[in-house]
C-alpha atoms as a PDB file:
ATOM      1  CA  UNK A   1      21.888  -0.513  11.458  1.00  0.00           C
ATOM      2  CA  UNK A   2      23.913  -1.555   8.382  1.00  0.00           C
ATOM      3  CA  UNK A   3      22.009  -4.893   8.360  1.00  0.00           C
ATOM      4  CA  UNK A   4      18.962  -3.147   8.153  1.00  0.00           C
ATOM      5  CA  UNK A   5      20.227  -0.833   5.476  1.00  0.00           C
ATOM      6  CA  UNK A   6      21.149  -3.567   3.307  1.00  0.00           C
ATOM      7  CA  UNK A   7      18.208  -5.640   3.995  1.00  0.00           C
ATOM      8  CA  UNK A   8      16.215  -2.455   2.615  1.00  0.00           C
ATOM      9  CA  UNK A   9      18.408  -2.055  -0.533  1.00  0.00           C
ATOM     10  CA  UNK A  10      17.771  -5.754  -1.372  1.00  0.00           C
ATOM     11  CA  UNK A  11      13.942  -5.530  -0.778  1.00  0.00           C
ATOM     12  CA  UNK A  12      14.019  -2.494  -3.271  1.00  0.00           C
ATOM     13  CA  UNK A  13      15.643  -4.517  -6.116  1.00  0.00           C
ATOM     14  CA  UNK A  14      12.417  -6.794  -7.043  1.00  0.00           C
ATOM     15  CA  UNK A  15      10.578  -4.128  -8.430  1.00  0.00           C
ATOM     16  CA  UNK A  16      13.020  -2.935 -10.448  1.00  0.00           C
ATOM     17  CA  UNK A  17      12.790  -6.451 -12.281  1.00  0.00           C
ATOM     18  CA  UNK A  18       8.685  -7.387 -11.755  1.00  0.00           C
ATOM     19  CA  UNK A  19       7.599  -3.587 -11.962  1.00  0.00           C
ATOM     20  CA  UNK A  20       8.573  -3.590 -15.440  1.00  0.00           C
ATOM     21  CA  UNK A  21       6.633  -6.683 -16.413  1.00  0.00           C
ATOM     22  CA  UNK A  22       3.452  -5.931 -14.122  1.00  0.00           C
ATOM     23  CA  UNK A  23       1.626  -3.123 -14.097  1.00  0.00           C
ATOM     24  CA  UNK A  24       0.494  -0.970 -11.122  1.00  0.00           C
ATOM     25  CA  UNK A  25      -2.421  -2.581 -10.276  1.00  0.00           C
ATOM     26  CA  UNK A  26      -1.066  -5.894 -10.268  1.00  0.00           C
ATOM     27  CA  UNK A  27       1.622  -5.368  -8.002  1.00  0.00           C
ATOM     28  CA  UNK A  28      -0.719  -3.234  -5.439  1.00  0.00           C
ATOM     29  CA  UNK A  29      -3.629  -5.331  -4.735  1.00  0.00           C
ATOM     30  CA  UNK A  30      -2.005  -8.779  -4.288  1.00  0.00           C
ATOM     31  CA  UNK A  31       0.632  -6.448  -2.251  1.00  0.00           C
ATOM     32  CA  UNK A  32      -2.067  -5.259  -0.560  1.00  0.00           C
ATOM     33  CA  UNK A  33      -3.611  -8.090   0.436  1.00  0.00           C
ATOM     34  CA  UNK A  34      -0.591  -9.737   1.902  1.00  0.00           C
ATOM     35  CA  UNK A  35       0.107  -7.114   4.100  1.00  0.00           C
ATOM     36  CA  UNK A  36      -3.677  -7.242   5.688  1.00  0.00           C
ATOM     37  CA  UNK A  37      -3.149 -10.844   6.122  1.00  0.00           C
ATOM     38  CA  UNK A  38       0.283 -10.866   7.253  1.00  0.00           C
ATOM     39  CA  UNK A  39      -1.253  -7.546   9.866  1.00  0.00           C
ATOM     40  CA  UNK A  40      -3.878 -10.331  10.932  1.00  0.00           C
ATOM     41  CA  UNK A  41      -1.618 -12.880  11.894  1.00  0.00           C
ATOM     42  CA  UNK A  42       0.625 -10.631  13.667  1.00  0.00           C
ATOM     43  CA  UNK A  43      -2.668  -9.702  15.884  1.00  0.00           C
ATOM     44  CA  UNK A  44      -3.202 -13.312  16.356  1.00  0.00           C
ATOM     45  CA  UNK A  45       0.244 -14.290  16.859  1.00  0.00           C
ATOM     46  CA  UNK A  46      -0.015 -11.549  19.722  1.00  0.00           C
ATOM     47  CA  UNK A  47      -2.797 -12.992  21.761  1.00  0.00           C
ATOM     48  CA  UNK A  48       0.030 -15.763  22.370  1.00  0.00           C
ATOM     49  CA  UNK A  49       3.117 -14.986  24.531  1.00  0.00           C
ATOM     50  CA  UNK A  50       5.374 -17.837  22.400  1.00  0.00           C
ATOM     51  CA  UNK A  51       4.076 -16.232  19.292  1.00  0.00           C
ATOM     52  CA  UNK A  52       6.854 -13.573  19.502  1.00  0.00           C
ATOM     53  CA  UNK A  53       8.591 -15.212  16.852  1.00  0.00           C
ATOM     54  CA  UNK A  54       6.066 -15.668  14.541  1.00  0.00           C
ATOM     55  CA  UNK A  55       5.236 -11.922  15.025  1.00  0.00           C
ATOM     56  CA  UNK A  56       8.641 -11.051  14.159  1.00  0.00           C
ATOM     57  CA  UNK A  57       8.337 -13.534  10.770  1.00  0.00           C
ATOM     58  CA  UNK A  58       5.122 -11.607  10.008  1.00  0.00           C
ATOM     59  CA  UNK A  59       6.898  -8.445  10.533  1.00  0.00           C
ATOM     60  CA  UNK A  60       9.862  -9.069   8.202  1.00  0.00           C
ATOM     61  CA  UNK A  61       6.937 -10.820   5.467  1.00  0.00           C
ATOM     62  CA  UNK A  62       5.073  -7.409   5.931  1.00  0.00           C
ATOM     63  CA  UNK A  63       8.268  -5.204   5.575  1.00  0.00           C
ATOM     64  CA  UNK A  64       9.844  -7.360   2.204  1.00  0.00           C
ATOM     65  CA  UNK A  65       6.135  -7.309   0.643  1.00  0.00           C
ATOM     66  CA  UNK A  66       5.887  -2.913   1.336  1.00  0.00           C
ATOM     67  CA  UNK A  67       8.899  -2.504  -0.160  1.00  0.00           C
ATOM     68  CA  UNK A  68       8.917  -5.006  -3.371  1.00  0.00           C
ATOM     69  CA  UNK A  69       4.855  -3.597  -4.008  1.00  0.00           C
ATOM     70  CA  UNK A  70       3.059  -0.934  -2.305  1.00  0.00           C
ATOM     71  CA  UNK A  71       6.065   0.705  -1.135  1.00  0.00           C
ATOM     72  CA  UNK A  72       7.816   1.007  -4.783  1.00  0.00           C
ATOM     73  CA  UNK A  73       4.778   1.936  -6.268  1.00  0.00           C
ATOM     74  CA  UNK A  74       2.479   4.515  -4.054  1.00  0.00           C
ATOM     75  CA  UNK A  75       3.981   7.836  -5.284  1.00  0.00           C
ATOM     76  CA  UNK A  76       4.318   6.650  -9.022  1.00  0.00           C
ATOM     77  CA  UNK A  77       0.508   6.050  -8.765  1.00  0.00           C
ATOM     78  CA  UNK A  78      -0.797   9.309  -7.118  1.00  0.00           C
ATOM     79  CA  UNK A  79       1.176  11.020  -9.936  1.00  0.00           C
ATOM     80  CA  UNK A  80      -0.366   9.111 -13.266  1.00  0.00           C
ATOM     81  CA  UNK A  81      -3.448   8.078 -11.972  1.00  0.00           C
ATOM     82  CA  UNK A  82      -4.934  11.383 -12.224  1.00  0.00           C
ATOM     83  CA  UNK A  83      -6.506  13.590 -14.623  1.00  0.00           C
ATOM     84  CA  UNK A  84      -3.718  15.554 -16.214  1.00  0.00           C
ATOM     85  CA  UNK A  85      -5.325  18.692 -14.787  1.00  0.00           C
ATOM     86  CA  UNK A  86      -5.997  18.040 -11.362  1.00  0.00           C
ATOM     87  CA  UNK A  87      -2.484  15.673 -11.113  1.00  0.00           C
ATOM     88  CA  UNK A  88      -1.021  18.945  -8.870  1.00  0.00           C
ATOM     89  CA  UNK A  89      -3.925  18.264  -6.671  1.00  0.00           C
ATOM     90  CA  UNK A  90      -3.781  15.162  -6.505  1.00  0.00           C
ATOM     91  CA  UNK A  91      -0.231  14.886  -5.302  1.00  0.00           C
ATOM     92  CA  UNK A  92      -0.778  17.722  -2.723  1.00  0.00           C
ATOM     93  CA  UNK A  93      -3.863  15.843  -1.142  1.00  0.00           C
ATOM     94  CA  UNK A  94      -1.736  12.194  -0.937  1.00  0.00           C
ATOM     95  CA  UNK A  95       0.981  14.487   0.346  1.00  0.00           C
ATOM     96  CA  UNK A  96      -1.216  16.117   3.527  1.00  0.00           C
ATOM     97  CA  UNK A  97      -3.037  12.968   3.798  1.00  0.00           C
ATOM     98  CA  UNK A  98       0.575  10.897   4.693  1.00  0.00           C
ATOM     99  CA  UNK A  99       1.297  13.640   6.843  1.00  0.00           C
ATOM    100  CA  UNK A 100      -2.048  13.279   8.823  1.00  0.00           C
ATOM    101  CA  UNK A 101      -2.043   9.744   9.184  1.00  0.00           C
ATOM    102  CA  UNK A 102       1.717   9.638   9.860  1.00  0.00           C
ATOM    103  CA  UNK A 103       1.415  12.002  12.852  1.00  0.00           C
ATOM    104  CA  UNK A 104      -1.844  10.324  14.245  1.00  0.00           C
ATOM    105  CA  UNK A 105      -0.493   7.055  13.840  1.00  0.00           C
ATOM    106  CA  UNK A 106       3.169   8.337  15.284  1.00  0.00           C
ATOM    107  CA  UNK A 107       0.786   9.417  18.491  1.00  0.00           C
ATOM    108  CA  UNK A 108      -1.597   6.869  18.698  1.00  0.00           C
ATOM    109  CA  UNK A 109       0.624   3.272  18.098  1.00  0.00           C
ATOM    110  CA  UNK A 110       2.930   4.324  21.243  1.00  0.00           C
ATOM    111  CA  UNK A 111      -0.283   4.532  23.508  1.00  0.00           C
ATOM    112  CA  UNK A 112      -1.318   1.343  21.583  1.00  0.00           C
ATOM    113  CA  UNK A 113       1.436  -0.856  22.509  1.00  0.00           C
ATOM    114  CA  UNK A 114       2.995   0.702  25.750  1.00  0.00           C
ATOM    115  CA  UNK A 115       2.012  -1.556  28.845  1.00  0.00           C
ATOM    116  CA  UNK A 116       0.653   0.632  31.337  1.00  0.00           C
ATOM    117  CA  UNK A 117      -1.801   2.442  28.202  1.00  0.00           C
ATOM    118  CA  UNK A 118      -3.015   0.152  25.963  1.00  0.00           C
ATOM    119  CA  UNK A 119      -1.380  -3.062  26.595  1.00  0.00           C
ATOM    120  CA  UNK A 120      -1.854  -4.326  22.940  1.00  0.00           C
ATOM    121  CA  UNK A 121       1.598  -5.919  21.902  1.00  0.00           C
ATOM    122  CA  UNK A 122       0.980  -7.446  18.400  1.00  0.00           C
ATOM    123  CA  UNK A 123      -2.674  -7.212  18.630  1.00  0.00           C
ATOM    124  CA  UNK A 124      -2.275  -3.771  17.037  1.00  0.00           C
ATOM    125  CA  UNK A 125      -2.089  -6.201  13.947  1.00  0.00           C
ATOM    126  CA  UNK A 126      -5.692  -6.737  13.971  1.00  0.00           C
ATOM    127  CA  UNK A 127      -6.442  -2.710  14.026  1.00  0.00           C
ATOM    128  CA  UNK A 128      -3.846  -2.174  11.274  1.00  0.00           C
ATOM    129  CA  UNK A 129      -4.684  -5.093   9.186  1.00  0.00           C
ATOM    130  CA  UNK A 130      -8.669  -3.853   9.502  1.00  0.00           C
ATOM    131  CA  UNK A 131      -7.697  -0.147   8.207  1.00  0.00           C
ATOM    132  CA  UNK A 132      -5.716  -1.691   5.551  1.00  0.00           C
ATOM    133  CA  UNK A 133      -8.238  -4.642   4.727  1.00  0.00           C
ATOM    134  CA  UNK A 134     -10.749  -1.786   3.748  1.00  0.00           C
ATOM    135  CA  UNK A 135      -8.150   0.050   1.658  1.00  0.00           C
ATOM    136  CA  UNK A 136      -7.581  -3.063  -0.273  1.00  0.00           C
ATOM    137  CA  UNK A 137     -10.912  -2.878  -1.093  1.00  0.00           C
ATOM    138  CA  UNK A 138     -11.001   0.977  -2.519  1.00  0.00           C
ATOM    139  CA  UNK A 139      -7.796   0.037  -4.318  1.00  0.00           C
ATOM    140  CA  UNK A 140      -9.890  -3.075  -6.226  1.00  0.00           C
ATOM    141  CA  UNK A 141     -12.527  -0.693  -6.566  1.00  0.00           C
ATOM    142  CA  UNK A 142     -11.017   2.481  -7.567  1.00  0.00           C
ATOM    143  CA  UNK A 143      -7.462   2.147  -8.882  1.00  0.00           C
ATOM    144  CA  UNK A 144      -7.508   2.500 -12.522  1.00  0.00           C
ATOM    145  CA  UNK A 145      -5.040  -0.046 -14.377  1.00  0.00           C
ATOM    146  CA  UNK A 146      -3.223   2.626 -16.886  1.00  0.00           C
ATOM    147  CA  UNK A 147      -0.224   0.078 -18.080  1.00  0.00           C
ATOM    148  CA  UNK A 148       0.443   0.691 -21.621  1.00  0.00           C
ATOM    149  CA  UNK A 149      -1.645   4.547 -21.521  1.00  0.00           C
ATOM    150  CA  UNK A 150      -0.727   7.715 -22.292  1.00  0.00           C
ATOM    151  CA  UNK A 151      -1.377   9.971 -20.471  1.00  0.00           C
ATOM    152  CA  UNK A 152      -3.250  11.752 -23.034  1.00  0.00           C
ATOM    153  CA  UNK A 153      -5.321   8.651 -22.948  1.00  0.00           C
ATOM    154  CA  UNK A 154      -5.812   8.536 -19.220  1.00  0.00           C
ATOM    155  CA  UNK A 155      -7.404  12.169 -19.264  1.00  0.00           C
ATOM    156  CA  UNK A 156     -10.166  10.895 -21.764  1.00  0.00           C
ATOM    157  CA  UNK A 157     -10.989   7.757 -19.904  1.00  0.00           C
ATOM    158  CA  UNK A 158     -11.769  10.235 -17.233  1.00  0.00           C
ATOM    159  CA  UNK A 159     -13.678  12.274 -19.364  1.00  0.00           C
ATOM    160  CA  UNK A 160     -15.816   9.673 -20.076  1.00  0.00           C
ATOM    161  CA  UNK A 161     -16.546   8.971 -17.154  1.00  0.00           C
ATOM    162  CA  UNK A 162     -15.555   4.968 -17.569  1.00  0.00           C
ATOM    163  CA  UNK A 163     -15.173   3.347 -14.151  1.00  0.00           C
ATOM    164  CA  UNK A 164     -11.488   2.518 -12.934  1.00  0.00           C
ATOM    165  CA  UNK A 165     -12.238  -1.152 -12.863  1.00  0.00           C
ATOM    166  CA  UNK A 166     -12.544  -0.877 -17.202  1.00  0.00           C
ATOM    167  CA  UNK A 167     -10.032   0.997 -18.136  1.00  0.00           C
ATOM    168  CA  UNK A 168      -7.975  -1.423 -18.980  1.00  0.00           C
ATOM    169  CA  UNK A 169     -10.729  -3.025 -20.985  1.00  0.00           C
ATOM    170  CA  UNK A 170     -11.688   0.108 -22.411  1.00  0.00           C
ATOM    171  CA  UNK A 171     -11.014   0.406 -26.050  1.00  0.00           C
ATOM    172  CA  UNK A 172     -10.290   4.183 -27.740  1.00  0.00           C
ATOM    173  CA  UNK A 173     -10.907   4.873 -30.996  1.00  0.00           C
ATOM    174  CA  UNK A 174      -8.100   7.450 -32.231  1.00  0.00           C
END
C-alpha cells in the first residue's frame, strides 16, 4: 500500500514540470493514444497465458502515462474549455457523466473478467482500448488548444463559431 502510494506521488510530479511547457492538448492526445495502445496490447498479451507479465508492464505503462497526462489534466480542461457562460454546465455534465461510466464500468468489468461470467482476463484490453481509441479521436477533433488564451478570448472564439481544431491558429484582432 505505501509502495503504491509513493509510486502515485512520483507519477504526479511530471506534469508539474512538462504541463507548464505543453499545453493541454499536447499532453492529452499523445496521452491518449498511449493508453489505447498500451489497452491493445494488454488484450493481446491476454489471449496468451505467459503474457501475464507483459500485461502487468502494460498495466504499470498505462497507469504512469494517466497520471503524468490525461489524469493531471481532465478536470483543468472541462473547466477552461468552455464558454465562460455555460462553464457551470459544463463541469456538472463531466461530473454526472464520470459518475455514470464509473458505476457501469464498476458493474460491468467484474462480470468481464470473473471466470465463471465472462472469462476475459486481459482481453478486456481490447474493449477498453476500443472505447478509448474513439475518444482519442473526439479529443483530436474537438478539444480546443487554449494555451496562452484568456478566457475572455476563449468565449469569442466560441462566438465565432471557429472550429476547436483552429483556435490555436486563430488570430484576434483586439
Amino acid at each position: 500500500m505505501v509502495v503504491a502510494a509513493l509510486l502515485s506521488t512520483v507519477r504526479n510530479i511530471p506534469p508539474l514540470f512538462h504541463g507548464i511547457a505543453l499545453a493541454g492538448a499536447d499532453l492529452t492526445s499523445p496521452g491518449c493514444i498511449t493508453l489505447a495502445v498500451s489497452l491493445i496490447v494488454i488484450g493481446i498479451t491476454g489471449c496468451f497465458k505467459q503474457g501475464i507479465w507483459a500485461q502487468v508492464v502494460f498495466m504499470a505503462v498505462w497507469s504512469f502515462t494517466y497520471q503524468s497526462t490525461i489524469g493531471s489534466v481532465a478536470w483543468p480542461i472541462v473547466t477552461e474549455v468552455s464558454k465562460s457562460s455555460l462553464r457551470n454546465h459544463t463541469q456538472s455534465l463531466a461530473t454526472i457523466t464520470s459518475g455514470i461510466v464509473g458505476a457501469i464500468s464498476g458493474v460491468c468489468l467484474p462480470f468481464m473478467v470473473n471466470p465463471d461470467e465472462g472469462n476475459m482476463g486481459g482481453k478486456v484490453g481490447f474493449v477498453y482500448g476500443a472505447l478509448l481509441g474513439l475518444s482519442c479521436v473526439g479529443v483530436w477533433m474537438y478539444y480546443p488548444e487554449t494555451k496562452g488564451r484568456t478566457f475572455a478570448e476563449i468565449d469569442r472564439l466560441f462566438e465565432m463559431r471557429v472550429h476547436p481544431r483552429k483556435f490555436a491558429r486563430t488570430k484576434l484582432d483586439d
